[in-house]
N, C-alpha and C. Protein backbone atom coordinates (compact mmCIF):
# COMPACT_ATOMS: atom_id res chain seq x y z
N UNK A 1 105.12 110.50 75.85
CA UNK A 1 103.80 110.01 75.50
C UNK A 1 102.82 111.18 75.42
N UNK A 2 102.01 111.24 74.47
CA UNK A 2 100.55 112.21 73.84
C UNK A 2 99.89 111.68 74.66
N UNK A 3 98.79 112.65 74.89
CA UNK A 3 97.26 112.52 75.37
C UNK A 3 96.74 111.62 74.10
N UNK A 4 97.39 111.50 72.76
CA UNK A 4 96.65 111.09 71.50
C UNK A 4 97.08 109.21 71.65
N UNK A 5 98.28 109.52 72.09
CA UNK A 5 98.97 107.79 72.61
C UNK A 5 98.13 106.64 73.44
N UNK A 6 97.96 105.70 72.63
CA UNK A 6 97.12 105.14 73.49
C UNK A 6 98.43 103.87 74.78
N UNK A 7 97.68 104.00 75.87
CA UNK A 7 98.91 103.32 77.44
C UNK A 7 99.54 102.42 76.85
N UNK A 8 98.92 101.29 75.81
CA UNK A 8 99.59 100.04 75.51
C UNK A 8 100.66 100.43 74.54
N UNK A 9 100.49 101.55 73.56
CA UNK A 9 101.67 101.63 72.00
C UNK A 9 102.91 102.38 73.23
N UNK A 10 102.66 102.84 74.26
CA UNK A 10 103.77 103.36 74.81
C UNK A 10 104.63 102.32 75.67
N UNK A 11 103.87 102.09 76.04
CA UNK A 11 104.33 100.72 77.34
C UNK A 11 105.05 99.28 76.39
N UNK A 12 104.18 99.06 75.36
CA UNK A 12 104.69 97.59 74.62
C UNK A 12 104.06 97.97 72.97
N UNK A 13 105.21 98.49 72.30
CA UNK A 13 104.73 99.31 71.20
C UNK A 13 104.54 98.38 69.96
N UNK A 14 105.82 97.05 70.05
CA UNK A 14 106.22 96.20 69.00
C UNK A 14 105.80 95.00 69.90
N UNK A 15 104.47 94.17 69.60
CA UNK A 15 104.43 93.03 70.35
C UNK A 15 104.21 91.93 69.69
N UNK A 16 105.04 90.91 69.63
CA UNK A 16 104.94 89.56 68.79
C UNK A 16 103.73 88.79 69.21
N UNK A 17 102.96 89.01 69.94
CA UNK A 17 101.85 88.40 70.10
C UNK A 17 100.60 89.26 70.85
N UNK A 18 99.07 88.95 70.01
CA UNK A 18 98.03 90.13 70.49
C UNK A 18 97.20 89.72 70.57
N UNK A 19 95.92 90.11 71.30
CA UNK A 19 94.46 89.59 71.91
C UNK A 19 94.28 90.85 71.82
N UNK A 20 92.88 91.18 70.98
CA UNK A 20 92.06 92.16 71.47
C UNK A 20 90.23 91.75 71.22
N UNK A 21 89.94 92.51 72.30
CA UNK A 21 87.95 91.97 72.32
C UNK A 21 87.55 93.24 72.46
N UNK A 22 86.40 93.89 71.56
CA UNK A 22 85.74 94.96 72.00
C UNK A 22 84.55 94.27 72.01
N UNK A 23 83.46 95.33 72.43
CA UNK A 23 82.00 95.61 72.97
C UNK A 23 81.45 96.84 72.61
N UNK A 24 80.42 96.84 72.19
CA UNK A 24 79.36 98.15 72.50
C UNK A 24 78.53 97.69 73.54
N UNK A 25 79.24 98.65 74.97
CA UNK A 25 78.22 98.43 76.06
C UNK A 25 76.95 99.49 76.28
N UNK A 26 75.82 98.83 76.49
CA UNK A 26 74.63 99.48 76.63
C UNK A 26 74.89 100.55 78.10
N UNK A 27 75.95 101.29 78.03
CA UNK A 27 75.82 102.24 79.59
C UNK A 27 77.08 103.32 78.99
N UNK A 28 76.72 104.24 79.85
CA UNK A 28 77.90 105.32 79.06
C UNK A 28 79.10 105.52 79.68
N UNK A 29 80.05 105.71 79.40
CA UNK A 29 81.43 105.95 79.80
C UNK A 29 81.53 105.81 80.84
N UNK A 30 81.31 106.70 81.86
CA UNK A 30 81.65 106.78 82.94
C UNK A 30 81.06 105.69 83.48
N UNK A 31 80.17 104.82 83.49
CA UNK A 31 79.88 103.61 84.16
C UNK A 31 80.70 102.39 83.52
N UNK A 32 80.64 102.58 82.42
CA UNK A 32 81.44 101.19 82.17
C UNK A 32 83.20 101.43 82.55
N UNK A 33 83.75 102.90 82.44
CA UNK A 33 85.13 102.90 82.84
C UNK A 33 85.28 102.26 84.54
N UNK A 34 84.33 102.43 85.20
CA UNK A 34 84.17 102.63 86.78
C UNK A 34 83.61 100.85 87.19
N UNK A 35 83.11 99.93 85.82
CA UNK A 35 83.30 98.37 86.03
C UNK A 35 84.03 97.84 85.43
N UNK A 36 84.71 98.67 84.89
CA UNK A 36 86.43 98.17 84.49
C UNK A 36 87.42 98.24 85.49
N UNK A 37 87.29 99.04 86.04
CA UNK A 37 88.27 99.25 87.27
C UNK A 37 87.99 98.41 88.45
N UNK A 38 86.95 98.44 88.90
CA UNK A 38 86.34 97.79 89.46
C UNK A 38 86.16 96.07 89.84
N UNK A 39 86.58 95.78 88.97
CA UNK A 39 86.53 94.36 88.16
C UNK A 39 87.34 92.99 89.16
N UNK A 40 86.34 92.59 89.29
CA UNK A 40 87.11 91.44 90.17
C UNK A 40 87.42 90.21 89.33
N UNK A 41 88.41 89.62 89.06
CA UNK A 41 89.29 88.53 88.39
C UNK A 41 88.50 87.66 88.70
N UNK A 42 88.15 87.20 90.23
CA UNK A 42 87.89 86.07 90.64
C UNK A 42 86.06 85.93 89.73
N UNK A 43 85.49 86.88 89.62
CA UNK A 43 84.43 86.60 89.52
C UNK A 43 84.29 86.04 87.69
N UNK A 44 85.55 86.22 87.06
CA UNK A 44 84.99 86.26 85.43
C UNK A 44 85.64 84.83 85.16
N UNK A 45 84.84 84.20 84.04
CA UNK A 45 85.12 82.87 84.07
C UNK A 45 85.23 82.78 81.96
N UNK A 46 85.99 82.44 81.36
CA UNK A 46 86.07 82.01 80.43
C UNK A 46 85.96 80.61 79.63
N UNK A 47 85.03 79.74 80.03
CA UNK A 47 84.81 78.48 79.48
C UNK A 47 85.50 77.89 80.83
N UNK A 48 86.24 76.91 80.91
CA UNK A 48 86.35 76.14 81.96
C UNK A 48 88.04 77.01 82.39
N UNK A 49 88.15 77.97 81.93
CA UNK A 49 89.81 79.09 82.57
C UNK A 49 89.24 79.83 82.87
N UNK A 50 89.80 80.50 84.02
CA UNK A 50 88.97 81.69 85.29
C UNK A 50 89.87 82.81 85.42
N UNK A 51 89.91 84.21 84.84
CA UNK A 51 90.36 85.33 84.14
C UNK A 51 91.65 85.38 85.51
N UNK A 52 91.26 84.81 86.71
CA UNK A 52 92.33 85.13 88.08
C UNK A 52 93.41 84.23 87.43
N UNK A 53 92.89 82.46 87.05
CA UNK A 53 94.39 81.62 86.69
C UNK A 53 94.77 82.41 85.50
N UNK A 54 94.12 83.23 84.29
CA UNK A 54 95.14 83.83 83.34
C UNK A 54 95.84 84.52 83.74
N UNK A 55 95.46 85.54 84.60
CA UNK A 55 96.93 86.51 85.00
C UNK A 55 97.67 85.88 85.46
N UNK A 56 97.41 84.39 86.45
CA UNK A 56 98.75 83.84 87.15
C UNK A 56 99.45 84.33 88.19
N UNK A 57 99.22 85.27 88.76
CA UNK A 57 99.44 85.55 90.05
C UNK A 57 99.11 85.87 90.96
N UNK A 58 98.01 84.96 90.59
CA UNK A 58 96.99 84.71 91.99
C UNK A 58 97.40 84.48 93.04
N UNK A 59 98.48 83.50 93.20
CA UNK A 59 99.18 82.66 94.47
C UNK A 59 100.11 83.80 94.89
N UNK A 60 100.55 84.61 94.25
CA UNK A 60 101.84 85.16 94.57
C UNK A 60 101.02 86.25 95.18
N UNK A 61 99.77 86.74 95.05
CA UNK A 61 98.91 87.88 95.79
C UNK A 61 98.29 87.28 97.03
N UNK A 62 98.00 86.29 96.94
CA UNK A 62 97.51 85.72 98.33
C UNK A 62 98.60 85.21 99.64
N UNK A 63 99.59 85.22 99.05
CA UNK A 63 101.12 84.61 100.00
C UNK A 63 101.41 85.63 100.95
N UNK A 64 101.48 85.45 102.21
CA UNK A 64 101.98 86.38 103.11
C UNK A 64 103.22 86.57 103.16
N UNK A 65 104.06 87.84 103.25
CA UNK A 65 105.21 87.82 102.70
C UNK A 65 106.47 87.10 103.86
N UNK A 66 105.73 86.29 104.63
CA UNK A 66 106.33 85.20 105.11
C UNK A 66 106.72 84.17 104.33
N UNK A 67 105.68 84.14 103.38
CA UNK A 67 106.29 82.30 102.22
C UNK A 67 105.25 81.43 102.78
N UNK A 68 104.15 82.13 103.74
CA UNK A 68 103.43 81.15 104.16
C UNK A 68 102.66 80.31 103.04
N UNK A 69 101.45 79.77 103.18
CA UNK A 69 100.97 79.08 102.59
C UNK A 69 99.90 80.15 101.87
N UNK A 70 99.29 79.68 100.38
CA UNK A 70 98.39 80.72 99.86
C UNK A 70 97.10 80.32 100.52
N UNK A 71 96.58 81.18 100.52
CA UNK A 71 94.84 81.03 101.11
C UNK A 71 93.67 81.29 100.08
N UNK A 72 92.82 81.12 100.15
CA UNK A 72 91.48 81.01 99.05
C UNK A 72 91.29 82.71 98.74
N UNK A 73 91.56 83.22 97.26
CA UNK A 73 91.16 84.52 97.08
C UNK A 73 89.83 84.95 97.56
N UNK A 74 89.03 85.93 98.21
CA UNK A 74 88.01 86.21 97.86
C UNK A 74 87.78 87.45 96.65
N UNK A 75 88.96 88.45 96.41
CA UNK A 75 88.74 89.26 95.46
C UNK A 75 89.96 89.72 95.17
N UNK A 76 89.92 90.02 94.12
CA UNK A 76 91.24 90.19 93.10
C UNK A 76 90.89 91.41 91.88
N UNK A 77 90.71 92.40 92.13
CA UNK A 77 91.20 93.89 91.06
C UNK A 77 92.09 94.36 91.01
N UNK A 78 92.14 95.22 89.85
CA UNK A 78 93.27 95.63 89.28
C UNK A 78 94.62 96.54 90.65
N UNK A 79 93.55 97.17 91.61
CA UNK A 79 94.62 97.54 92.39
C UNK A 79 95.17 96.72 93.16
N UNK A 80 94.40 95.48 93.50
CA UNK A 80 94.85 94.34 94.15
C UNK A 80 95.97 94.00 93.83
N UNK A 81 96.43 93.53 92.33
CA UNK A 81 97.22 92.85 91.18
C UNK A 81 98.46 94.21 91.84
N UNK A 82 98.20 94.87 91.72
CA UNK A 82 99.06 96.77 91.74
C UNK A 82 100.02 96.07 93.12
N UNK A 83 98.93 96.26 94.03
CA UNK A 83 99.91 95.88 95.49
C UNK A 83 100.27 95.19 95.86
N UNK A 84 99.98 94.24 95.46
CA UNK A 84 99.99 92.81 96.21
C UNK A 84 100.70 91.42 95.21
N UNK A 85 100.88 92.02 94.23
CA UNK A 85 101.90 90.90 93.31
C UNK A 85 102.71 91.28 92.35
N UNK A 86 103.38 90.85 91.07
CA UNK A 86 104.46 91.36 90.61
C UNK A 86 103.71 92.53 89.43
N UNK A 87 102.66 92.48 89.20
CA UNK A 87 101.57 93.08 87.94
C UNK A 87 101.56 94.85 88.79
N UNK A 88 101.88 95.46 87.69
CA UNK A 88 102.33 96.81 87.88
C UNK A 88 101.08 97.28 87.41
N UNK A 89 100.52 98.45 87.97
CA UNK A 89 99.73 99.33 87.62
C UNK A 89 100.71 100.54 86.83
N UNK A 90 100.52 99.88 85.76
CA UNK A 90 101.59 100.96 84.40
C UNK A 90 101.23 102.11 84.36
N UNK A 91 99.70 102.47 83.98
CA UNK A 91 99.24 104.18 83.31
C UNK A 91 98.12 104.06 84.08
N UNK A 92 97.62 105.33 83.47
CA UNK A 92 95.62 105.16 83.81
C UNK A 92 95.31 106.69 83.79
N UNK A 93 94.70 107.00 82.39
CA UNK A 93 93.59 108.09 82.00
C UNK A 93 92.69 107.77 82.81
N UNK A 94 92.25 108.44 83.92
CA UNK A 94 91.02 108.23 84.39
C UNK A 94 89.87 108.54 83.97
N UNK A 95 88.81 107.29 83.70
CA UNK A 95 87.46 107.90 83.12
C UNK A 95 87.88 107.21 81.92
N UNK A 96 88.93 106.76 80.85
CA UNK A 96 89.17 106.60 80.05
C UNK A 96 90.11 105.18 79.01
N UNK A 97 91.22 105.19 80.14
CA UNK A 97 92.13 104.12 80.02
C UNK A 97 92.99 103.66 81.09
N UNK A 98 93.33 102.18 81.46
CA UNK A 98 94.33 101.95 82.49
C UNK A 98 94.90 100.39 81.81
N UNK A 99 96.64 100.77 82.07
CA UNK A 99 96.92 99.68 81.57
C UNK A 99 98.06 98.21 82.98
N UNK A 100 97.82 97.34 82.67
CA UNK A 100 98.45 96.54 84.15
C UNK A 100 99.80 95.80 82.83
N UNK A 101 101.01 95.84 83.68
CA UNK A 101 101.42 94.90 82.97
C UNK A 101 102.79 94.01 83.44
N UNK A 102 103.07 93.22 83.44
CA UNK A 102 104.06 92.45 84.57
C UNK A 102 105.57 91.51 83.06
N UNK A 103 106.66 91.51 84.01
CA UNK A 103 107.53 90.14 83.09
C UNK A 103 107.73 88.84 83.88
N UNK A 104 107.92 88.14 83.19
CA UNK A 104 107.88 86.69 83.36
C UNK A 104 108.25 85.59 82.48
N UNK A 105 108.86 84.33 82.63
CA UNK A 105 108.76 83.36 82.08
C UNK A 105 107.67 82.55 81.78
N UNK A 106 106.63 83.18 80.48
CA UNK A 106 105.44 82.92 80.77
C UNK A 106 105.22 81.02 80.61
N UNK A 107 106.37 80.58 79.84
CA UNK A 107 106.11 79.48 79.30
C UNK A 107 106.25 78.37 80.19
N UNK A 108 106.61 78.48 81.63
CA UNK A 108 107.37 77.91 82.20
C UNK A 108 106.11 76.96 83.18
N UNK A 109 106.23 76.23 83.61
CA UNK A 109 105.23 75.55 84.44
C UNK A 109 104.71 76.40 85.60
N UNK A 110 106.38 76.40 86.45
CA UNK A 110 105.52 77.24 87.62
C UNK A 110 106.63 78.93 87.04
N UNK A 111 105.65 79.83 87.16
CA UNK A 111 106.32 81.52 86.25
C UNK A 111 107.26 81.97 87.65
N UNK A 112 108.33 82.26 87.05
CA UNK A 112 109.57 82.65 87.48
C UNK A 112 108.93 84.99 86.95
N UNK A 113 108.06 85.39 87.96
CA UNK A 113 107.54 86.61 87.95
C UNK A 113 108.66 87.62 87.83
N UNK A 114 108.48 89.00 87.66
CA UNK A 114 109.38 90.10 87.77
C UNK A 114 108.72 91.13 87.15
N UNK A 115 108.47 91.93 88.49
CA UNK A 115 107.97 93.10 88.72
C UNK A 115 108.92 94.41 87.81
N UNK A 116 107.77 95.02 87.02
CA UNK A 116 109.05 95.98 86.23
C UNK A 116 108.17 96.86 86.46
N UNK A 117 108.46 97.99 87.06
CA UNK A 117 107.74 99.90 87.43
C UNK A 117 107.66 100.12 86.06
N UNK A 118 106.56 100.99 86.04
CA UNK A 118 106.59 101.94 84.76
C UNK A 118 107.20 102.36 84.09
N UNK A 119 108.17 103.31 84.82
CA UNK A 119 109.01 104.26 84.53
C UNK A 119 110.55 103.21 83.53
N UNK A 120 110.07 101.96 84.10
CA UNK A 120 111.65 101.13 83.37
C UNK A 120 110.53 100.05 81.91
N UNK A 121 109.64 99.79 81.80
CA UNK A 121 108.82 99.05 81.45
C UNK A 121 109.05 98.41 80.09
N UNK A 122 108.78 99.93 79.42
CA UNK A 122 109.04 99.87 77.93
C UNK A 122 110.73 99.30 77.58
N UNK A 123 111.39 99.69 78.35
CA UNK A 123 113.02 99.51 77.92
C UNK A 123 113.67 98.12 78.52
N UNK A 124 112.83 97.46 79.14
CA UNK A 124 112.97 96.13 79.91
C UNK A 124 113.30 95.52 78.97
N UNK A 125 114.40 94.89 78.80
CA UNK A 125 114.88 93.73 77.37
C UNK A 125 115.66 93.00 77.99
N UNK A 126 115.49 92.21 79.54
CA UNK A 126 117.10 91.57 80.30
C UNK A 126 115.90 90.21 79.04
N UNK A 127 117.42 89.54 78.55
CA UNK A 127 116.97 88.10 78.08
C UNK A 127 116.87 86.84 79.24
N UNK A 128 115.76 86.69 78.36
CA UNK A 128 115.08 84.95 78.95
C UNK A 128 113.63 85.93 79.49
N UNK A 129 113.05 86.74 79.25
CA UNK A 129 111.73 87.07 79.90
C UNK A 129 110.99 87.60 78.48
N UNK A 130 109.59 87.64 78.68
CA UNK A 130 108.62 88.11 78.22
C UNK A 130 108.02 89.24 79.00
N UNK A 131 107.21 89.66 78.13
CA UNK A 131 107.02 91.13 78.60
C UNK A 131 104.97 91.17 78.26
N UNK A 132 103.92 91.55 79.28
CA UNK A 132 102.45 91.29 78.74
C UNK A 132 102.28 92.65 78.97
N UNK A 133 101.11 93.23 78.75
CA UNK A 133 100.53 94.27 78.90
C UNK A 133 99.54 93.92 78.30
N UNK A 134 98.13 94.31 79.54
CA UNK A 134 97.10 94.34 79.16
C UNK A 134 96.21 95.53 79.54
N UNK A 135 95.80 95.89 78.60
CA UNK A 135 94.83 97.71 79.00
C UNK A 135 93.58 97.67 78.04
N UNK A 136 92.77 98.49 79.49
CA UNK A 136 91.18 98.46 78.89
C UNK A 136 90.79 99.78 78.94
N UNK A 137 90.32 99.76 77.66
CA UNK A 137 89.88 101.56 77.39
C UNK A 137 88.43 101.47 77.10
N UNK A 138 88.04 102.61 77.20
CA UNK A 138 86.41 102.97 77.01
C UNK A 138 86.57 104.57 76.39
N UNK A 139 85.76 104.25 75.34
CA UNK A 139 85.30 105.66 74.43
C UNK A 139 83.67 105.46 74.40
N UNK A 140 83.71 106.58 73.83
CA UNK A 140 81.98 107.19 74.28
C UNK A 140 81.71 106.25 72.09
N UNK A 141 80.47 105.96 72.44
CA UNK A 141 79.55 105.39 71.43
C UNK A 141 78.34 105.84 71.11
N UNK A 142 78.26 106.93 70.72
CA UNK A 142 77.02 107.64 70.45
C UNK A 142 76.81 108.40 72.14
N UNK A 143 75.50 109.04 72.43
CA UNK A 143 75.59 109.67 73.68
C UNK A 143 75.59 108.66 74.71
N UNK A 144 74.51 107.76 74.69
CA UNK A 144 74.26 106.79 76.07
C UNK A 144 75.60 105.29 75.97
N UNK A 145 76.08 104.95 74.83
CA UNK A 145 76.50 104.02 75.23
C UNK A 145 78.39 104.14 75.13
N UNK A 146 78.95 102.67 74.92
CA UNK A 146 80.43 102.54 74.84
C UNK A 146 81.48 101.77 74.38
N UNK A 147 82.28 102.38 73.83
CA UNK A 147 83.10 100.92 73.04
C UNK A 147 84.25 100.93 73.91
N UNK A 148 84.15 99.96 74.75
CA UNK A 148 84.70 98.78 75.21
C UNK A 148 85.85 98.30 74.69
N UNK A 149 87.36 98.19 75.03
CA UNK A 149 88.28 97.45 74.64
C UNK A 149 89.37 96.48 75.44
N UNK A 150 89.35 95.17 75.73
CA UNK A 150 90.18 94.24 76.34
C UNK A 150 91.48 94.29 75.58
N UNK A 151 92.39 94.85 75.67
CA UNK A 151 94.07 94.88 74.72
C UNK A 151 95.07 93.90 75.47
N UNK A 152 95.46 93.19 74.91
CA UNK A 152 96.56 92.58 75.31
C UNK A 152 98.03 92.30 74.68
N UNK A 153 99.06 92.48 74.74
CA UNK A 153 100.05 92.18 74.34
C UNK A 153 101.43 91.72 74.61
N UNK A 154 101.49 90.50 73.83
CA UNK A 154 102.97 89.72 74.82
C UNK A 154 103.90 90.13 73.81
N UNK A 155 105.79 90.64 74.36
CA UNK A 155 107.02 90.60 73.60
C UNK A 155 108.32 89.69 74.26
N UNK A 156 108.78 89.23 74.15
CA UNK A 156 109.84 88.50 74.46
C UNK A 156 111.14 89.49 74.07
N UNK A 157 111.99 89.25 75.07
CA UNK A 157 113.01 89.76 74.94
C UNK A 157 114.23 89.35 73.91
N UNK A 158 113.92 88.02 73.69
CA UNK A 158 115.56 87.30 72.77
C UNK A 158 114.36 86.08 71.77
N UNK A 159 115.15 86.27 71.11
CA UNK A 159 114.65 84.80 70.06
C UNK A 159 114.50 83.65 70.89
N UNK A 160 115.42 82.96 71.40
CA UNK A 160 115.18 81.68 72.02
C UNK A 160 113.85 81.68 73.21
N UNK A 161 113.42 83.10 73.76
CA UNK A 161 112.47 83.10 74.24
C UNK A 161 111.19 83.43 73.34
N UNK A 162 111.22 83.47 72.59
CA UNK A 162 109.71 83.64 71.73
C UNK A 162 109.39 82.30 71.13
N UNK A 163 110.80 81.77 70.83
CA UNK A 163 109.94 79.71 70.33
C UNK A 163 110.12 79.21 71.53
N UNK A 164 110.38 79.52 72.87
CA UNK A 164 109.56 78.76 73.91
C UNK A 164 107.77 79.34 74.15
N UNK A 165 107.64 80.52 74.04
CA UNK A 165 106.60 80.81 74.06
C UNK A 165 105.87 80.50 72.82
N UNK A 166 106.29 80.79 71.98
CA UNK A 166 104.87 80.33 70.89
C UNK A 166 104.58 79.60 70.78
N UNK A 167 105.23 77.96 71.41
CA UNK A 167 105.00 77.16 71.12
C UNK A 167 103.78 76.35 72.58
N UNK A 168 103.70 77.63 73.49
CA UNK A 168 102.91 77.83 74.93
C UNK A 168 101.27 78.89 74.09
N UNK A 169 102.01 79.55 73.41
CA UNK A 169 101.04 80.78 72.50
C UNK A 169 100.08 79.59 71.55
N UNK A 170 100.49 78.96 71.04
CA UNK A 170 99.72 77.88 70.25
C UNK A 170 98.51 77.08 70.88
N UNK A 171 99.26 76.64 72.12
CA UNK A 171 97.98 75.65 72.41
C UNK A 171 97.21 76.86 73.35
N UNK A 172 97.54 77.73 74.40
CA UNK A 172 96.79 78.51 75.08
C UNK A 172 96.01 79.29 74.26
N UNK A 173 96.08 80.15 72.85
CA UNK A 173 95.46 81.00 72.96
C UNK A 173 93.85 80.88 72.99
N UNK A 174 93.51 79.58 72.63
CA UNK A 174 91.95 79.72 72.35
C UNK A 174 91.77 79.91 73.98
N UNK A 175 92.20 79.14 74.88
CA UNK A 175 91.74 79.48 75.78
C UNK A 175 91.74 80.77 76.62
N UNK A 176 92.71 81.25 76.45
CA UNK A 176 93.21 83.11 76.94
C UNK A 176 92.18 83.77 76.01
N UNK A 177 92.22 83.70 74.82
CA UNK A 177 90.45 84.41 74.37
C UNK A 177 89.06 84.11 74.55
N UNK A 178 88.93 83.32 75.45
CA UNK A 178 88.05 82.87 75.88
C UNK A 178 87.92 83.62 76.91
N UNK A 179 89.11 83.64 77.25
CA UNK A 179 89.24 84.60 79.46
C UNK A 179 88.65 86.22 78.52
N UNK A 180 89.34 86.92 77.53
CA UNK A 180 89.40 88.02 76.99
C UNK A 180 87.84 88.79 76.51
N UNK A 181 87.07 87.27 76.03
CA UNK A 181 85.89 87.38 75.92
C UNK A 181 84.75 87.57 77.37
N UNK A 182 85.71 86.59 78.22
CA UNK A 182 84.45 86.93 79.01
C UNK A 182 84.84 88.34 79.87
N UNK A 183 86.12 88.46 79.78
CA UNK A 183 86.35 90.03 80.38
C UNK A 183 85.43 90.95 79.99
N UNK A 184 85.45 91.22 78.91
CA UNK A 184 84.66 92.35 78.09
C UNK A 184 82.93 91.87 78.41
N UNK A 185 82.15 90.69 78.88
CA UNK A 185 80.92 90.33 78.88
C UNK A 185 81.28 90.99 80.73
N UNK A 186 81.95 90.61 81.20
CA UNK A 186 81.64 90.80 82.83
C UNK A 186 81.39 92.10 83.20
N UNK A 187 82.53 92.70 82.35
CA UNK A 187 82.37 94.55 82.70
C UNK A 187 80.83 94.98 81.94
N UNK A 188 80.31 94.56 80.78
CA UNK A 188 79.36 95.27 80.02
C UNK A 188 78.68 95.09 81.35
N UNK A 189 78.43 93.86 81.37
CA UNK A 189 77.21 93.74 82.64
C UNK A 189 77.04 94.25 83.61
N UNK A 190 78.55 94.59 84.08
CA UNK A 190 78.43 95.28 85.39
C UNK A 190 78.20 97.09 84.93
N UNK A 191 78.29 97.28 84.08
CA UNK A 191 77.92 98.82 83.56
C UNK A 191 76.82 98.94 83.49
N UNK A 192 76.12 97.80 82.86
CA UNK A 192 74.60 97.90 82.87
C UNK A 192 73.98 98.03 83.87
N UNK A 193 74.38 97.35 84.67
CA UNK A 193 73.54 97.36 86.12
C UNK A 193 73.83 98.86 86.72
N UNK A 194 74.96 99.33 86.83
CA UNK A 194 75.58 100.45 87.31
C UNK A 194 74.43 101.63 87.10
N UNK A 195 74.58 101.74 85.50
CA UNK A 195 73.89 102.79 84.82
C UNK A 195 72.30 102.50 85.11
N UNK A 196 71.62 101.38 84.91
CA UNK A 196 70.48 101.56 85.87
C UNK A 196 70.16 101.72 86.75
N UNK A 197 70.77 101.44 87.74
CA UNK A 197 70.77 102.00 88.97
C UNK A 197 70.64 103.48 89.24
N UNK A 198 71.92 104.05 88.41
CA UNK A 198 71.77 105.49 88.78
C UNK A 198 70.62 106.32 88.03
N UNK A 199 69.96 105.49 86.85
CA UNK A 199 68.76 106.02 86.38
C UNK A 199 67.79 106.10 87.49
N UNK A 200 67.81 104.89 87.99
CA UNK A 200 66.45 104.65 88.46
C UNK A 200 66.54 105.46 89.64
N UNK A 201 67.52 105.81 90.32
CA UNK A 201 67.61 107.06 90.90
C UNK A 201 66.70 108.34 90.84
N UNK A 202 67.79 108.42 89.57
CA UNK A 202 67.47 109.85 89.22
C UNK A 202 65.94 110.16 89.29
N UNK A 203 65.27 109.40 88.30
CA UNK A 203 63.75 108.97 87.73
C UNK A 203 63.22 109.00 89.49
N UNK A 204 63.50 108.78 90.18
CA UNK A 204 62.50 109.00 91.90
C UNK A 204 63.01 110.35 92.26
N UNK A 205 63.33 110.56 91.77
CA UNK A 205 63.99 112.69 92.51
C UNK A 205 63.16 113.32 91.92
């Protein structure tokens, strides 16, 4: 992989199914990369779907690795997702790009998860699973502001698993772009605030 490569064409290069949302956020790079990361699941809400039930492994991050019972999230980021459930922290340009991405039977009622490391990610093809990757990048937009990108991409490993999913891909997607949309509104906002803040700083020194 190039510095020119962007995390997702390396990680999931050929993907039968895609979501992407950009933004021009009013704050510059380094603030909006730093409420991307930052970003709590629980707090972003997409019409009546809540960005924590799209990833889906909410329950499996809150479970003590007893099997006990799940307990009420209070916060859920990307490093959360990293440690604490099957969603791999794949790449991450810092300042720039980070991508999360997990396999699973996405179509399935309750998801039969599977944790795949980086290093095996891209070459993961056992049949009967799907494969997501989702990565958010930030480039500079003139001096003060930023373009913003929510990427997502699902591949299935075998034919018989892609017409169980598309036919899961059909009725979900309005609602998964809905989650995608409000991703990209939660972070602008939280950049905005960020970057004023540190103005209004500065401006009293």
């Amino acid at each position: 992989m190039t510095e020119t490569d962007l995390l997702i064409d390396h990680f999931l290069p050929h993907p039968h199914f895609e979501l992407v949302r950009t933004a021009v956020v009013d704050a510059p790079v380094k603030d909006t990369y730093a409420a991307a990361r930052e970003l709590d699941f629980t707090d972003v809400r997409g019409g009546v779907v809540t960005a924590a039930g799209w990833v889906r492994a909410l329950p499996e991050r809150w479970r003590n690795r007893r099997h006990g019972p799940p307990r009420k999230p209070t916060r859920l980021t990307p490093d959360d997702l990293d440690t604490g459930s099957e969603w791999a922290l794949l790449g991450e340009r810092p300042g720039s790009e980070f991508a999360l991405g997990v396999a699973g039977k996405f179509w399935k009622p309750v998801i039969p998860w599977r944790r795949v490391e980086a290093d095996e990610f891209a070459g993961f093809e056992e049949p009967g699973y799907g494969k997501i990757v989702m990565a958010v990048s930030t480039l500079p937009y003139g001096p003060h502001r930023t373009l913003l990108t929510v990427h997502t991409r699902v591949a299935m490993t075998d034919p018989e698993s892609w017409l169980k999913f598309r036919r899961y891909w059909r009725l979900s997607r309005p609602a998964i772009g809905s989650v995608h949309t409000a991703l990209v509104r939660t972070i602008a906002v939280s950049a905005r605030k960020q970057a004023l803040t540190a103005y209004a700083r500065t401006d009293q020194t």
